[in-house]
PDB file of N, CA and C in Angstrom:
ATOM      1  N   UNK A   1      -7.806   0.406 -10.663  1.00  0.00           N
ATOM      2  CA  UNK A   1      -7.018   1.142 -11.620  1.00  0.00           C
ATOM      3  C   UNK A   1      -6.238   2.272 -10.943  1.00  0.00           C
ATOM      4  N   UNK A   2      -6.717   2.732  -9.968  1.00  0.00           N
ATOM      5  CA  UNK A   2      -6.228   3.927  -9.351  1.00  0.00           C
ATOM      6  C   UNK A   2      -5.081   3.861  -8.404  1.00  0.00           C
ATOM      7  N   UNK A   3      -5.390   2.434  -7.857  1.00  0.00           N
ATOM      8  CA  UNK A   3      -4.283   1.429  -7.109  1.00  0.00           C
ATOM      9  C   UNK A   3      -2.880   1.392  -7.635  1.00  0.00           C
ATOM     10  N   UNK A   4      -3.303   1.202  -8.942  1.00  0.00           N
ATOM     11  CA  UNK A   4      -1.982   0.625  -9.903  1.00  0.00           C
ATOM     12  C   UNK A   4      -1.125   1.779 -10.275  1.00  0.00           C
ATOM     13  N   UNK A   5      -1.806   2.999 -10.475  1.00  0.00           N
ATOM     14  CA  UNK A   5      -1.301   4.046 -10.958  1.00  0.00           C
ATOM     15  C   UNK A   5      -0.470   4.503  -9.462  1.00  0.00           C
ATOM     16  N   UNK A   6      -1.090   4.618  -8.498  1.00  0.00           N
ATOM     17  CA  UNK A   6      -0.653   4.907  -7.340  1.00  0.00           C
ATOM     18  C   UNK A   6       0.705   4.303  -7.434  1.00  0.00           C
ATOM     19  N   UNK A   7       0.918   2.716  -7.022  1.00  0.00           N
ATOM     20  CA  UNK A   7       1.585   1.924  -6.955  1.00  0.00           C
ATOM     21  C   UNK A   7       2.856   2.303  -8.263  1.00  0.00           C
ATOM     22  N   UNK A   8       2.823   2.471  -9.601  1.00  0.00           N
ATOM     23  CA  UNK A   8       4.032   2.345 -10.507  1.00  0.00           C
ATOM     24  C   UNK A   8       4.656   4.302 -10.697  1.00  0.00           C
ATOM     25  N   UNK A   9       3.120   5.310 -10.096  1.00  0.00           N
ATOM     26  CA  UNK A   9       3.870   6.334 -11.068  1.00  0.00           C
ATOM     27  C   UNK A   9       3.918   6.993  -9.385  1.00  0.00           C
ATOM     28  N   UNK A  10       2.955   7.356  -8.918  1.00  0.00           N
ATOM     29  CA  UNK A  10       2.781   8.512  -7.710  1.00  0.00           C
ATOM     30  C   UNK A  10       4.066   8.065  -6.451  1.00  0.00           C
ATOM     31  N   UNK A  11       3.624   7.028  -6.103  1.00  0.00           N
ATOM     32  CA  UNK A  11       4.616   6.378  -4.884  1.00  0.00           C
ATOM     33  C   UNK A  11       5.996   6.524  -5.185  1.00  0.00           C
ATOM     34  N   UNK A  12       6.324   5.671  -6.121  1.00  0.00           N
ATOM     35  CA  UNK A  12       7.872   5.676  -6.631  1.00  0.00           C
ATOM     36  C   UNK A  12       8.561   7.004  -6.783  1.00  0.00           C
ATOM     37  N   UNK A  13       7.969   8.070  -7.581  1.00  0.00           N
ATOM     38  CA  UNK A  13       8.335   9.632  -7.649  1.00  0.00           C
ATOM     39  C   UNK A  13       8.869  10.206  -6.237  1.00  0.00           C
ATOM     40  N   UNK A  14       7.362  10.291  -5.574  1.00  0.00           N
ATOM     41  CA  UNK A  14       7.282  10.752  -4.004  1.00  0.00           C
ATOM     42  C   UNK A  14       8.882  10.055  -3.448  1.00  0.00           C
ATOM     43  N   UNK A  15       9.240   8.491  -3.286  1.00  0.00           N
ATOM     44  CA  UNK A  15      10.030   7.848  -2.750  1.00  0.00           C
ATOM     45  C   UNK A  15      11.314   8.157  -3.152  1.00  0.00           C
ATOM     46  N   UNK A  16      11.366   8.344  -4.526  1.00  0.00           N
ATOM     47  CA  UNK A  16      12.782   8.871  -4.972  1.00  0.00           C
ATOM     48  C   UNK A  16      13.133   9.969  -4.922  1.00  0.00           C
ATOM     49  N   UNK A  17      12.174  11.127  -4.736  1.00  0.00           N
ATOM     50  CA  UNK A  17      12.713  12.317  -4.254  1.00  0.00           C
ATOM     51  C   UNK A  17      13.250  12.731  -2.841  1.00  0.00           C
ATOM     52  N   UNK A  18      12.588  11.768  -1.887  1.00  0.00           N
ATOM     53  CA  UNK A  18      12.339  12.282  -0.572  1.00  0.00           C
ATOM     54  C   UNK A  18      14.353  11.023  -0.384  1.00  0.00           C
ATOM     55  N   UNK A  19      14.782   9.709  -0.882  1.00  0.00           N
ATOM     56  CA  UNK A  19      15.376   9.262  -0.519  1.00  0.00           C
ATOM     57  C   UNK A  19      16.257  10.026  -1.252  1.00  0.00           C
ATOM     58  N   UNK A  20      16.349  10.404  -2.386  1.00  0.00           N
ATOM     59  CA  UNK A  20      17.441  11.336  -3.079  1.00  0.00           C
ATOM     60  C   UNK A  20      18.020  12.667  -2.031  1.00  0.00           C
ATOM     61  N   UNK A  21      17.289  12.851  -1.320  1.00  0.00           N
ATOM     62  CA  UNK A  21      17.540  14.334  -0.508  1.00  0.00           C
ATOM     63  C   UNK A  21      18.268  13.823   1.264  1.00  0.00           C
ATOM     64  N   UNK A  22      18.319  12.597   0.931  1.00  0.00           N
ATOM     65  CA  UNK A  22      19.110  12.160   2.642  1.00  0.00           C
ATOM     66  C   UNK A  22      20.173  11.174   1.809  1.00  0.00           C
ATOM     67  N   UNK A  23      20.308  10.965   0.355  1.00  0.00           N
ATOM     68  CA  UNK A  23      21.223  10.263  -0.082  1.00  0.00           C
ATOM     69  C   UNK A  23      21.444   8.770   0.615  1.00  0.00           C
ATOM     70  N   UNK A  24      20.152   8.218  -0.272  1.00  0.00           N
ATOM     71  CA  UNK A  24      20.047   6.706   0.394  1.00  0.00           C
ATOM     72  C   UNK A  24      19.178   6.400  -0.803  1.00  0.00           C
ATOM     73  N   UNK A  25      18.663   5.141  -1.492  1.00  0.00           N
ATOM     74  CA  UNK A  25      19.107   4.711  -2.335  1.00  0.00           C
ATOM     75  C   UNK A  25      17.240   4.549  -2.178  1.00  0.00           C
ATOM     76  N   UNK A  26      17.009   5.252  -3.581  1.00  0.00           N
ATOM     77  CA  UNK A  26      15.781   5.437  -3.882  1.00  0.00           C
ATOM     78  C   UNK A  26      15.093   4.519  -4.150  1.00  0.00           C
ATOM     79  N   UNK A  27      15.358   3.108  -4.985  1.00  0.00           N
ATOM     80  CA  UNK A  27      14.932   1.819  -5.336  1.00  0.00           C
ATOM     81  C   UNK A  27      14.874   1.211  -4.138  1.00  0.00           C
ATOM     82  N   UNK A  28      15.289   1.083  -3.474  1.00  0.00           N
ATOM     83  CA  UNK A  28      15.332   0.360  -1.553  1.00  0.00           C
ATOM     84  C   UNK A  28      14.013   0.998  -1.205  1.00  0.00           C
ATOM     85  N   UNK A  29      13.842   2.068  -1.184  1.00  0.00           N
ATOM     86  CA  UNK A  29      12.675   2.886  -0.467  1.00  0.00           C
ATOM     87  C   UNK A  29      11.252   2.322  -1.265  1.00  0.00           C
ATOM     88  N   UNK A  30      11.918   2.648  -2.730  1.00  0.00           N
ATOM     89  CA  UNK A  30      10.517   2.525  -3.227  1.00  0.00           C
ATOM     90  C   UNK A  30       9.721   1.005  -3.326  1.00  0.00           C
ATOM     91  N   UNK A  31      10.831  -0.016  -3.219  1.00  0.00           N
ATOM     92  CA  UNK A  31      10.244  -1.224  -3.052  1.00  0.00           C
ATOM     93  C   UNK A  31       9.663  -1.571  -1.943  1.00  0.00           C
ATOM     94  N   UNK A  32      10.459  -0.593  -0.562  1.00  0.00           N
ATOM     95  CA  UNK A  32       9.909  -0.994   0.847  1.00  0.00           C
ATOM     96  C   UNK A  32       8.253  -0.709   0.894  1.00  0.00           C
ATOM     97  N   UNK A  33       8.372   0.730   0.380  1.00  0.00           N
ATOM     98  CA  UNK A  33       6.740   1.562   0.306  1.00  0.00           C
ATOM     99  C   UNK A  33       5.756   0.241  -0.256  1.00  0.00           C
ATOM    100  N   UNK A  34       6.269  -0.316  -1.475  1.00  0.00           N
ATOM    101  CA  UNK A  34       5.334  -0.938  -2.750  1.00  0.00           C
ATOM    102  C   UNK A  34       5.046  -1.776  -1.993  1.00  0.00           C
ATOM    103  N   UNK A  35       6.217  -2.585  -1.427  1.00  0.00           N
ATOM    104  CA  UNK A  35       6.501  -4.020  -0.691  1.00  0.00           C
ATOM    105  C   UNK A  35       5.050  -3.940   0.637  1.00  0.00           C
ATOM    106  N   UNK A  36       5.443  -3.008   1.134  1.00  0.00           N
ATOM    107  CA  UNK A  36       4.330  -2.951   2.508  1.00  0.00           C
ATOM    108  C   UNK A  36       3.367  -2.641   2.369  1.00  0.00           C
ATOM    109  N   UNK A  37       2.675  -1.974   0.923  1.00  0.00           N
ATOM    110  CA  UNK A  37       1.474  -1.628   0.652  1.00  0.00           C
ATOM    111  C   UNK A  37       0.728  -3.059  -0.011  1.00  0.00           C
ATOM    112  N   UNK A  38       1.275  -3.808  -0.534  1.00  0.00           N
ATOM    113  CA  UNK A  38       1.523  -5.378  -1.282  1.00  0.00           C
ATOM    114  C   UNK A  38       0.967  -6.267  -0.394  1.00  0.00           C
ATOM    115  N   UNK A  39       1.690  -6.072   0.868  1.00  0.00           N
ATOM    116  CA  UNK A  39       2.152  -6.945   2.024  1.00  0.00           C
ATOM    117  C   UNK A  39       0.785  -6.836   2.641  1.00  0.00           C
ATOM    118  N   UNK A  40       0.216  -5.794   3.045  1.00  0.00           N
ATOM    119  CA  UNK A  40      -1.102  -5.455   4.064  1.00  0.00           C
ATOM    120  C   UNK A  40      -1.912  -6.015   3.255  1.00  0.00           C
ATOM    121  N   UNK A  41      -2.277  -5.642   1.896  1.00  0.00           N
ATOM    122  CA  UNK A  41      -3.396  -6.157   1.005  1.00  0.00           C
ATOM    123  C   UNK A  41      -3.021  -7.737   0.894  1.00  0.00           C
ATOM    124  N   UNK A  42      -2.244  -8.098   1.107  1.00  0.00           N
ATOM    125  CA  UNK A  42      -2.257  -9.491   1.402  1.00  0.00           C
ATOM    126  C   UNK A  42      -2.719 -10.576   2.240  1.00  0.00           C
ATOM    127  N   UNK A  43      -2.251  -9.710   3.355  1.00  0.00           N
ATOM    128  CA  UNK A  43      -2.939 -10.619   4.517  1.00  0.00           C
ATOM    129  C   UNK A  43      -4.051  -9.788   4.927  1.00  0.00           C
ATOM    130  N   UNK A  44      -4.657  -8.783   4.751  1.00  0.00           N
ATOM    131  CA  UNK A  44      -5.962  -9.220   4.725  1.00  0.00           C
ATOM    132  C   UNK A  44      -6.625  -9.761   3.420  1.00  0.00           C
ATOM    133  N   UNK A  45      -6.459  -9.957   2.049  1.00  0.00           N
ATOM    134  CA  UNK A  45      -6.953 -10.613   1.466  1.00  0.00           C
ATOM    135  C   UNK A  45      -7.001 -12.239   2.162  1.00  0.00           C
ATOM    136  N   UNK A  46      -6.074 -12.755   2.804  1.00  0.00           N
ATOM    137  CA  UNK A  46      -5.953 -14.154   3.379  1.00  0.00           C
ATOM    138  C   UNK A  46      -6.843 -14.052   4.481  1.00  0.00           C
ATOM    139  N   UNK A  47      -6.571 -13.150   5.507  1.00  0.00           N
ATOM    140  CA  UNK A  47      -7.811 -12.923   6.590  1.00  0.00           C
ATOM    141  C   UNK A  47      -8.754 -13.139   6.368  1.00  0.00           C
ATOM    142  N   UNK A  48      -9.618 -12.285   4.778  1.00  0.00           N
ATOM    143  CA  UNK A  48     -11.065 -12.783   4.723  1.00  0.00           C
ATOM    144  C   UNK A  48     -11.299 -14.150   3.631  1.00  0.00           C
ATOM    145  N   UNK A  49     -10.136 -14.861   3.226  1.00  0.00           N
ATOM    146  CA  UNK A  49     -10.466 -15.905   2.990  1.00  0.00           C
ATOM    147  C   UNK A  49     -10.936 -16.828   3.730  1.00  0.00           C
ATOM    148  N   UNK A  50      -9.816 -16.539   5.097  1.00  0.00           N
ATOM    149  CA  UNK A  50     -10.250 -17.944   6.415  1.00  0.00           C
ATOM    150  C   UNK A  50     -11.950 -17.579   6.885  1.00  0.00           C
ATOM    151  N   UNK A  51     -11.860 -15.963   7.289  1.00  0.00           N
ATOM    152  CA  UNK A  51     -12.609 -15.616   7.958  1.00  0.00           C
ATOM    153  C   UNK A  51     -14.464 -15.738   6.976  1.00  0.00           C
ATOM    154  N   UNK A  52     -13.802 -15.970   5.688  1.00  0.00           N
ATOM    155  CA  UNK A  52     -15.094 -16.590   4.842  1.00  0.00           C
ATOM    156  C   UNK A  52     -15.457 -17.911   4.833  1.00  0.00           C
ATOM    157  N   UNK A  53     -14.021 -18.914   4.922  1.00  0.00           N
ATOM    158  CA  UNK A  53     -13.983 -20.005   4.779  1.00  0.00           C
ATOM    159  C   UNK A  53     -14.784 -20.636   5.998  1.00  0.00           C
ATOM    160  N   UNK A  54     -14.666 -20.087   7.440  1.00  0.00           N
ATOM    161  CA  UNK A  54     -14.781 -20.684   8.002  1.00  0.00           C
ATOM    162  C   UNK A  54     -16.498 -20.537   8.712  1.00  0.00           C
ATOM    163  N   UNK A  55     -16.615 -18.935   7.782  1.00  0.00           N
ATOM    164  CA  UNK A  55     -18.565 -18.567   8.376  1.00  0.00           C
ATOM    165  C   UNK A  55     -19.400 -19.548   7.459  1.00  0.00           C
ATOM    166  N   UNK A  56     -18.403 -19.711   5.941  1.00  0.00           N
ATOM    167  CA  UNK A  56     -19.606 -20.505   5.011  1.00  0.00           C
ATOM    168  C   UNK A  56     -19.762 -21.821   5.590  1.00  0.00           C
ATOM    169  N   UNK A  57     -18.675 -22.566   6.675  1.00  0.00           N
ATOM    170  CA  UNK A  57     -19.045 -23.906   7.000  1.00  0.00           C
ATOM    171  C   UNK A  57     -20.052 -23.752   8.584  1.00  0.00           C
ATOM    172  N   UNK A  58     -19.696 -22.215   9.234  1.00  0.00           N
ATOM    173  CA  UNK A  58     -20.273 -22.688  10.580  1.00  0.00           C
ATOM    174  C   UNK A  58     -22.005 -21.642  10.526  1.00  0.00           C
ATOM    175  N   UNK A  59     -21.987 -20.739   9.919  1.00  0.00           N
ATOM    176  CA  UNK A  59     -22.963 -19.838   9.167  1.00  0.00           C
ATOM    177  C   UNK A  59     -24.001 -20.262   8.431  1.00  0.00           C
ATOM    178  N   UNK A  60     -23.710 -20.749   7.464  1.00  0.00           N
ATOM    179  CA  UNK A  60     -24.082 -21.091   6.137  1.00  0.00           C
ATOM    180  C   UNK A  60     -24.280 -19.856   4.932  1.00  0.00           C
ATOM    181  N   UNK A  61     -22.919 -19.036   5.381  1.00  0.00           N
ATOM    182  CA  UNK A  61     -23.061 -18.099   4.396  1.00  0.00           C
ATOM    183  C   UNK A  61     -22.589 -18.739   3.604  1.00  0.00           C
ATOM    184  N   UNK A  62     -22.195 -17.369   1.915  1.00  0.00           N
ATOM    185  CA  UNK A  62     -22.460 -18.276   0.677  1.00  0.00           C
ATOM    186  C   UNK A  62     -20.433 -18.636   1.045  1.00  0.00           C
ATOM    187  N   UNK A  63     -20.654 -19.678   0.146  1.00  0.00           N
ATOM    188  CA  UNK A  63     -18.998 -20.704   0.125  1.00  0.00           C
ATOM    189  C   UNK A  63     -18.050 -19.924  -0.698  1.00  0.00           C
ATOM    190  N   UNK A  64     -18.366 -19.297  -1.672  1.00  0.00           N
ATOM    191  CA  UNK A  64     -17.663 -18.366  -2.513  1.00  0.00           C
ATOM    192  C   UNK A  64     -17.474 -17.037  -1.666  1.00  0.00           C
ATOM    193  N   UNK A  65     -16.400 -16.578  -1.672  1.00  0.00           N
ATOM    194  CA  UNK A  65     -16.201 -15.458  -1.440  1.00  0.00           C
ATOM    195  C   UNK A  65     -16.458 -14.208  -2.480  1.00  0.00           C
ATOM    196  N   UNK A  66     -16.302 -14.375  -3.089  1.00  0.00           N
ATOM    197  CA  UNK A  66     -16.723 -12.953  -4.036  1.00  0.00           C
ATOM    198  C   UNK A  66     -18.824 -12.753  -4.022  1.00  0.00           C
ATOM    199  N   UNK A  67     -18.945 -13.861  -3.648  1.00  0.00           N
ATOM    200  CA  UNK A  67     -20.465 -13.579  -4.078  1.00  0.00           C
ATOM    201  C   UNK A  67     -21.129 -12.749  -2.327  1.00  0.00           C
ATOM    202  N   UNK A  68     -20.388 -12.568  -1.381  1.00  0.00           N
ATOM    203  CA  UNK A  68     -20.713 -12.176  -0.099  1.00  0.00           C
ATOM    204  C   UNK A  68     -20.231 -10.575  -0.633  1.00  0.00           C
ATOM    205  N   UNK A  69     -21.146  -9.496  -0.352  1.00  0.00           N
ATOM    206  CA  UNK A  69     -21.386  -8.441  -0.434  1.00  0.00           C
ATOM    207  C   UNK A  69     -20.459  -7.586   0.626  1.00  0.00           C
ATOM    208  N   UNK A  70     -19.754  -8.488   1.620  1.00  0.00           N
ATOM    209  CA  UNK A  70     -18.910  -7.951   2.437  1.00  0.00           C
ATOM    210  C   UNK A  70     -17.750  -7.579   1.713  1.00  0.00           C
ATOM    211  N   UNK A  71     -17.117  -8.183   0.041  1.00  0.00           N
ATOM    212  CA  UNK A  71     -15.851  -8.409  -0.294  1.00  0.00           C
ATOM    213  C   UNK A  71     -15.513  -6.793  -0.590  1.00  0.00           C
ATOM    214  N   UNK A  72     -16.677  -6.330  -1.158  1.00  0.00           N
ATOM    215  CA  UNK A  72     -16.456  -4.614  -1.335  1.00  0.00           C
ATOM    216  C   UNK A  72     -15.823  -3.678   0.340  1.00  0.00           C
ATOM    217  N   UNK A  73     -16.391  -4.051   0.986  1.00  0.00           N
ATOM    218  CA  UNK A  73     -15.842  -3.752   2.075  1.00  0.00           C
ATOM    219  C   UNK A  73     -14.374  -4.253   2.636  1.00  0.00           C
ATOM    220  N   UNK A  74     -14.225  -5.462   2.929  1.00  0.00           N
ATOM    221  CA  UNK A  74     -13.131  -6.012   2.768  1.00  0.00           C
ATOM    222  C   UNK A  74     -11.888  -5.496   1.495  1.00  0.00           C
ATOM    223  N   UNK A  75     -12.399  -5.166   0.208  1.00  0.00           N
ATOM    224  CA  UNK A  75     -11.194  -4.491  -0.464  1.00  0.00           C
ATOM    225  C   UNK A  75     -11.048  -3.315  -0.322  1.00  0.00           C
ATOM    226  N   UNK A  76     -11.851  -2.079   0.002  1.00  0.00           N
ATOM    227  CA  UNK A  76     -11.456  -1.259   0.633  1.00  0.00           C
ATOM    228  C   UNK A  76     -10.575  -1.073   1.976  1.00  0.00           C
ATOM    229  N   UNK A  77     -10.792  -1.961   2.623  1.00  0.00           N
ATOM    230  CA  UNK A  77     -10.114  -2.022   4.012  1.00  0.00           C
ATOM    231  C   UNK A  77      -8.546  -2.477   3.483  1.00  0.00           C
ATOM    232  N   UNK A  78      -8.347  -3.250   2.351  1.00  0.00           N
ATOM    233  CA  UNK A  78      -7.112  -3.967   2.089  1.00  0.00           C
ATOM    234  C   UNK A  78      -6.250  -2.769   1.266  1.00  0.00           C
ATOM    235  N   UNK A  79      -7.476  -1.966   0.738  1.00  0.00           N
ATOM    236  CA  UNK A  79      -6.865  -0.500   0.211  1.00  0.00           C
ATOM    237  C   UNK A  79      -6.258   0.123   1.195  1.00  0.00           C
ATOM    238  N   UNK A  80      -7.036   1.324   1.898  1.00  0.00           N
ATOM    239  CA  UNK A  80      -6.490   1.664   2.855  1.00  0.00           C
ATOM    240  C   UNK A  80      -5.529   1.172   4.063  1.00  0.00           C
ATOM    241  N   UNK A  81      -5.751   0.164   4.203  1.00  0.00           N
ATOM    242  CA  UNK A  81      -4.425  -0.409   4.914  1.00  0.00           C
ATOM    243  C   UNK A  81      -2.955  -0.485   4.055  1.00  0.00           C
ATOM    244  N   UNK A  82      -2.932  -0.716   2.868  1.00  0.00           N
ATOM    245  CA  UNK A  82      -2.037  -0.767   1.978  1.00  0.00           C
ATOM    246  C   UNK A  82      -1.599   0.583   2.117  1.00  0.00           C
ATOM    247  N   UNK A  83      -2.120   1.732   1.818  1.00  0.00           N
ATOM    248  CA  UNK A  83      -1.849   3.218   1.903  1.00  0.00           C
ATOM    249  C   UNK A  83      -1.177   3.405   2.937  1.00  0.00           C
ATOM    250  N   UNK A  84      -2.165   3.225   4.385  1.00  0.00           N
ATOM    251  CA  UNK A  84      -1.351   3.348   5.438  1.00  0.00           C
ATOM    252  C   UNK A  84       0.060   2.223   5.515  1.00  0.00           C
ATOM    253  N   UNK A  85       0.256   1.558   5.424  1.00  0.00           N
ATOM    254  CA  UNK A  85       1.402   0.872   5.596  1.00  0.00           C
ATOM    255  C   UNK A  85       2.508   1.364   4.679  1.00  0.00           C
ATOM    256  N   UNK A  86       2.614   1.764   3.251  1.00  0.00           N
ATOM    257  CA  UNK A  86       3.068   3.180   2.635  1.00  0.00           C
ATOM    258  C   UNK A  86       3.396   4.147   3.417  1.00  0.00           C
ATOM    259  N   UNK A  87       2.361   4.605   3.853  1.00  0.00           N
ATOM    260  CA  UNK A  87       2.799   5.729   4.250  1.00  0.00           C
ATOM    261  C   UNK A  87       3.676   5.680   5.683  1.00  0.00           C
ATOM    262  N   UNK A  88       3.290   4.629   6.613  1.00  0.00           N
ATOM    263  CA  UNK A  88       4.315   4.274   7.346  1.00  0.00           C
ATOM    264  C   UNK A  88       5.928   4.726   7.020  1.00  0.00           C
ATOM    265  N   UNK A  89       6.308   3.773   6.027  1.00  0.00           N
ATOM    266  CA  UNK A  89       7.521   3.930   5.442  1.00  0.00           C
ATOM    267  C   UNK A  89       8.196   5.053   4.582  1.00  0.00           C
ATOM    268  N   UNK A  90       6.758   5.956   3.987  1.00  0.00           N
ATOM    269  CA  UNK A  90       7.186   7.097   3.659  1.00  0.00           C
ATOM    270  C   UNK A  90       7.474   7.866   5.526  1.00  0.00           C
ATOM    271  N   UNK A  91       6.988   7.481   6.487  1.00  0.00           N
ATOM    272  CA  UNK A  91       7.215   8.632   7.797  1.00  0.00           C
ATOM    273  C   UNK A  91       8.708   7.957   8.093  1.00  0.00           C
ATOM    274  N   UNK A  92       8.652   6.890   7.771  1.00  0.00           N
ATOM    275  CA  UNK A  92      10.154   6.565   8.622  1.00  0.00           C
ATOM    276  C   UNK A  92      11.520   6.729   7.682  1.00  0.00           C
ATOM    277  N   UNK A  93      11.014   6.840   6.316  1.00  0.00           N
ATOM    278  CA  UNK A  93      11.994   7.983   5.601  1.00  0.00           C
ATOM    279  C   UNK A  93      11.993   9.435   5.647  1.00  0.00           C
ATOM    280  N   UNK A  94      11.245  10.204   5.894  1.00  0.00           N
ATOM    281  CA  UNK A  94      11.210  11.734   6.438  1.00  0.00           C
ATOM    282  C   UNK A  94      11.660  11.474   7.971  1.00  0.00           C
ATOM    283  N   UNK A  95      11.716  10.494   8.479  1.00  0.00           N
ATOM    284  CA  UNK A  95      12.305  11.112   9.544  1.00  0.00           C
ATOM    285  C   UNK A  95      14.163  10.834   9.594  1.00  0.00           C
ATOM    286  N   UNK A  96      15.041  10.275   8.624  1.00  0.00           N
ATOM    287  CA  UNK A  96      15.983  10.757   8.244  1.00  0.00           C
ATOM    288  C   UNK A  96      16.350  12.125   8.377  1.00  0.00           C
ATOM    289  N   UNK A  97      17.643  12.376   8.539  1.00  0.00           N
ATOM    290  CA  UNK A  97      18.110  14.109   8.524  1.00  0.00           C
ATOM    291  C   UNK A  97      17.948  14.416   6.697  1.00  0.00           C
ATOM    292  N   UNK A  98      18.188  15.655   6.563  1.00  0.00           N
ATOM    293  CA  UNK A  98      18.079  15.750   4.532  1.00  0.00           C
ATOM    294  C   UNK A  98      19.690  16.144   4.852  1.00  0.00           C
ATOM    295  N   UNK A  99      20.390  15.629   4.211  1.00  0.00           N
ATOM    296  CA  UNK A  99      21.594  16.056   3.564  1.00  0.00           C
ATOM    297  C   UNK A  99      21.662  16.451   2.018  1.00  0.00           C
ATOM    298  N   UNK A 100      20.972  16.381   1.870  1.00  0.00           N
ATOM    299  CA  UNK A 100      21.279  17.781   0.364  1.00  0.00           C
ATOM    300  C   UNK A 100      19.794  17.689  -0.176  1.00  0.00           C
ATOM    301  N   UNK A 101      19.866  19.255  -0.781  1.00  0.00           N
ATOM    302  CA  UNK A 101      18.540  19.218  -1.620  1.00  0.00           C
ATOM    303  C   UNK A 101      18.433  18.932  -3.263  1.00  0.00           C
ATOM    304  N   UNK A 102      17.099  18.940  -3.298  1.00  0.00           N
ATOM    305  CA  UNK A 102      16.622  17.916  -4.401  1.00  0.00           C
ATOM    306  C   UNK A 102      15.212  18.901  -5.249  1.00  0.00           C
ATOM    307  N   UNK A 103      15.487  18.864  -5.898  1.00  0.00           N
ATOM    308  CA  UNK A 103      13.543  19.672  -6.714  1.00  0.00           C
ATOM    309  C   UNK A 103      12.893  19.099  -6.212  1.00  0.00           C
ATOM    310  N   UNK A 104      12.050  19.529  -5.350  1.00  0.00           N
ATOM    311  CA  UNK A 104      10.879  19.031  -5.325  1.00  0.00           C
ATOM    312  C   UNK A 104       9.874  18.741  -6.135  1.00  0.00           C
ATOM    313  N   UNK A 105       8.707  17.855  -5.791  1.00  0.00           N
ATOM    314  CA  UNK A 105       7.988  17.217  -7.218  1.00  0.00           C
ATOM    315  C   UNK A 105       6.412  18.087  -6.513  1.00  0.00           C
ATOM    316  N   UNK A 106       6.070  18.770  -7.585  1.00  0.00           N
ATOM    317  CA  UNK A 106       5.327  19.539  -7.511  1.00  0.00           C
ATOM    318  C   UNK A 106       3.666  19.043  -8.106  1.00  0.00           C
ATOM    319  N   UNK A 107       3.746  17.892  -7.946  1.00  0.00           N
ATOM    320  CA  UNK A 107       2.661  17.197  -8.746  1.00  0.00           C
ATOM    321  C   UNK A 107       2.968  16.611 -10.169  1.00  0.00           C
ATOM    322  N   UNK A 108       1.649  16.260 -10.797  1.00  0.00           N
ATOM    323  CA  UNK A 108       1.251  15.573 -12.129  1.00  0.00           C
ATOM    324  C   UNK A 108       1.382  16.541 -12.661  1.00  0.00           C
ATOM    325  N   UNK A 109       0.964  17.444 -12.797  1.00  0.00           N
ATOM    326  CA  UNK A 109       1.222  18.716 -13.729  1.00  0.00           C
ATOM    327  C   UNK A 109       1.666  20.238 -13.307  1.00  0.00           C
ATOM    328  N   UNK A 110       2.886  19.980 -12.655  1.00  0.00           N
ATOM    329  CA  UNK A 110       3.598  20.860 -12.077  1.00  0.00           C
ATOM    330  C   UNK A 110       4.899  20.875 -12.312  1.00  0.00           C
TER     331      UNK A 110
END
């Protein structure tokens, strides 16, 4: 839940202010951020499919993936990688020059 909120309200704000202030096109940014945070949780969600697929045949762990106690671990890792890969793209938009200023966003309740 916290993912999602991240993903539609926090990110997009952050992205359109920071691309509004170098005058470059805020929807580009904010899809790149969404896109690469999307993108990481992806392939490792696929990573620990193989990497399940292939212990339940040579292992004999369990064949389902959700029932292996590792998946909590594994979605955290697909979290934080998602963040970081975000935030990647939030650094390689701050590192633009600012050609004009913009209000800054002072938070949720600011």
């Amino acid at each position: 839940m916290i993912e999602i909120l991240f993903l539609i309200f926090f990110l997009p704000k952050r992205m359109r202010i920071l691309a509004r202030e170098r005058d470059l096109s805020p929807l580009k940014w904010t899809l790149a951020a969404v896109g690469a945070w999307l993108g990481v949780e992806c392939v490792v969600l696929v990573a620990w499919v193989v990497v399940s697929t292939i212990s339940s045949s040579l292992w004999g762990w369990p064949e389902d993936p959700e029932k292996s106690p590792l998946t909590y671990l594994v979605y955290f890792i697909g979290l934080a990688g998602g963040m970081v890969a975000a935030d990647l793209v939030r650094r390689r938009l701050t590192a633009k020059p600012i050609t004009r200023e913009v209000k800054q966003w002072k938070g949720v309740w600011g």
